[in-house]
Protein backbone atom coordinates (compact mmCIF):
# COMPACT_ATOMS: atom_id res chain seq x y z
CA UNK A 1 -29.51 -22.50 10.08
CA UNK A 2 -32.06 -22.93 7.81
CA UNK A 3 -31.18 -23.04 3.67
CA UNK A 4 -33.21 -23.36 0.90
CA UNK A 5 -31.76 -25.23 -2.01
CA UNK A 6 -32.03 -23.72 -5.64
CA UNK A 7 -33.05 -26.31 -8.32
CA UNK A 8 -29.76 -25.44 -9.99
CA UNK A 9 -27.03 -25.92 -7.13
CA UNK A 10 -27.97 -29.65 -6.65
CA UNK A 11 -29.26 -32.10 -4.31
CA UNK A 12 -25.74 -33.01 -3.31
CA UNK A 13 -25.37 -29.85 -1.57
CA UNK A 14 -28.93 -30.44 0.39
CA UNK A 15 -27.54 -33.36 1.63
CA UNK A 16 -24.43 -32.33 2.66
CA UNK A 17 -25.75 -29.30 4.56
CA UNK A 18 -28.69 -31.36 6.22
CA UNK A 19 -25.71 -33.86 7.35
CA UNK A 20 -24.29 -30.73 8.80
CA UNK A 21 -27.51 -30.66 10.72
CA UNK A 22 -28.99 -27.38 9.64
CA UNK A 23 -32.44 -27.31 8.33
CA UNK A 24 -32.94 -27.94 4.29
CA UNK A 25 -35.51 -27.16 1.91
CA UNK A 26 -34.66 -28.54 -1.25
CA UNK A 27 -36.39 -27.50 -4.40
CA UNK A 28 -34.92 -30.03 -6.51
CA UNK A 29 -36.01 -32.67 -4.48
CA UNK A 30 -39.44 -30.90 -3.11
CA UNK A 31 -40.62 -28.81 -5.45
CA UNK A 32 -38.94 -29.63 -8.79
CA UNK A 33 -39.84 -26.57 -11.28
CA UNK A 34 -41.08 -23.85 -9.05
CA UNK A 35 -40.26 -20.67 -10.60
CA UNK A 36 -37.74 -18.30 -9.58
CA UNK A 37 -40.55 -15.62 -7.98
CA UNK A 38 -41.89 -18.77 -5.79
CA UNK A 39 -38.67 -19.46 -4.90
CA UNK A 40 -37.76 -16.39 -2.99
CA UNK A 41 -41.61 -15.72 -2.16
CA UNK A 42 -41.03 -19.25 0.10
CA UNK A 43 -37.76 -18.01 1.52
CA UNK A 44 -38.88 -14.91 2.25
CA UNK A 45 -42.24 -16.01 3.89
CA UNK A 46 -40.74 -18.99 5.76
CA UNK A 47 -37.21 -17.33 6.78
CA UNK A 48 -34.77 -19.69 4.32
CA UNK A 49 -31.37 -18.13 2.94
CA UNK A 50 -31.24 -19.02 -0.43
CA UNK A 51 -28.67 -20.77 -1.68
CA UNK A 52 -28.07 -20.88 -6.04
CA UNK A 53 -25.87 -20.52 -8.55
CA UNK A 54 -28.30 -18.90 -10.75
CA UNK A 55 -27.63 -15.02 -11.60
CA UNK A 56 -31.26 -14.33 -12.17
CA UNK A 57 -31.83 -14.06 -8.22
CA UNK A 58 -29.48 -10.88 -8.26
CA UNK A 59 -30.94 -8.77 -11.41
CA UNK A 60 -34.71 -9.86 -9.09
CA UNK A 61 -33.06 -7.92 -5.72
CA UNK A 62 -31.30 -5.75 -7.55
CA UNK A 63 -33.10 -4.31 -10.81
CA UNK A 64 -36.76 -5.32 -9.05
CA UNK A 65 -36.45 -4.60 -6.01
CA UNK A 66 -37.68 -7.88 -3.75
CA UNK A 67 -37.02 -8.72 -0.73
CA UNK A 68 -35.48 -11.75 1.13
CA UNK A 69 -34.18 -13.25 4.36
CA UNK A 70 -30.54 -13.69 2.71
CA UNK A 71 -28.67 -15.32 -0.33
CA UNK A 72 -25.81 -16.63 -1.09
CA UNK A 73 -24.42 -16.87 -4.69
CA UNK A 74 -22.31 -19.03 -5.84
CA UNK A 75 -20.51 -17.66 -8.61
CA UNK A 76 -18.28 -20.41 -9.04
CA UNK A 77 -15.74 -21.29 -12.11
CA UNK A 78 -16.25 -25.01 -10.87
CA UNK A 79 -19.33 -25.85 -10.72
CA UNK A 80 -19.26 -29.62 -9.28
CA UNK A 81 -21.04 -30.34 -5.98
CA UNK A 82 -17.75 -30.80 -4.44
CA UNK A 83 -17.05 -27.61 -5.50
CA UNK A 84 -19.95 -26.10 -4.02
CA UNK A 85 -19.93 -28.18 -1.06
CA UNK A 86 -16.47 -27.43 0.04
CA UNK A 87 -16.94 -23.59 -0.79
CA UNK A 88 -20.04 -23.31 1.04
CA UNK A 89 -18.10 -25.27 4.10
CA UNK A 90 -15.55 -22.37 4.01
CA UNK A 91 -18.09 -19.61 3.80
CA UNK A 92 -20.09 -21.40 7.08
CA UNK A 93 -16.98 -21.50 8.93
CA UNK A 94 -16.23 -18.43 8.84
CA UNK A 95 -18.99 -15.84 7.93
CA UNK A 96 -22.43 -17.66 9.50
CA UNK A 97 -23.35 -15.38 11.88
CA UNK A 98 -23.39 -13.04 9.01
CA UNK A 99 -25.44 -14.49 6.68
CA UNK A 100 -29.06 -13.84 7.49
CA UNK A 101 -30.69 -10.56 5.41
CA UNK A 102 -27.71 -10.64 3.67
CA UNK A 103 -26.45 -11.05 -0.44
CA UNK A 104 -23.32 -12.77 -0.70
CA UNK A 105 -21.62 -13.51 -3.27
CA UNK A 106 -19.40 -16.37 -2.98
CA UNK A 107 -16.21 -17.25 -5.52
CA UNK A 108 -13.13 -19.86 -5.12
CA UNK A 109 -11.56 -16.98 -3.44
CA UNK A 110 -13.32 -14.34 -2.38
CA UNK A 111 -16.48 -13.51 0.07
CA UNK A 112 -18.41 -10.04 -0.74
CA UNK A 113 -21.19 -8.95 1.30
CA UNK A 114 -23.14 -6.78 -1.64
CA UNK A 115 -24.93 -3.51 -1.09
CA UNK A 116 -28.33 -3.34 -1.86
């Protein structure tokens, strides 16, 4: 699959998911800064989910209305690459074919595919 990295969830989790051999933009390690409209302007135009930790991405699909190729939101108590890493491992085992053109929103214990 192909992910693109917020800023915010951490080049540990790039690494992990490229070791995991999908494909990995990272923008902490790429594009260090990029604002949050670039960020789902490249994911959109190049076909990455988006994965972040950072609740501004919802109020931008929700409240404003833009589009994307899928996110996933980790709204996470825990927020330690571990954390991330082995929640995101969970959520690939078991939910990837359902990712793409999706919003997910990802806690320690729960999965929900949003509505927009």
């Amino acid at each position: 699959m192909r992910f693109l990295v917020d800023e915010c969830t951490g080049p540990a989790v790039a690494c992990w998911l490229r070791n995991q051999a999908h494909q990995v933009f990272s923008v902490y390690e790429e594009a260090r800064g990029m604002s949050d409209d670039d960020v789902l302007q490249k994911a959109l135009d190049e076909n990455w989910i988006l994965i972040t930790n950072d609740r501004d991405f919802g109020e931008k699909i929700y409240r404003e209305g833009h589009q994307h190729r899928g996110i996933i939101f980790l709204r996470l108590e825990d927020e330690r690459a571990a954390k991330k890493i082995e929640t995101l491992r969970r959520l690939l085992e078991s939910y990837a074919e359902r990712l793409p053109n999706q919003f997910v929103v990802v806690t320690e214990n729960r999965v929900r595919f949003a509505q927009i």
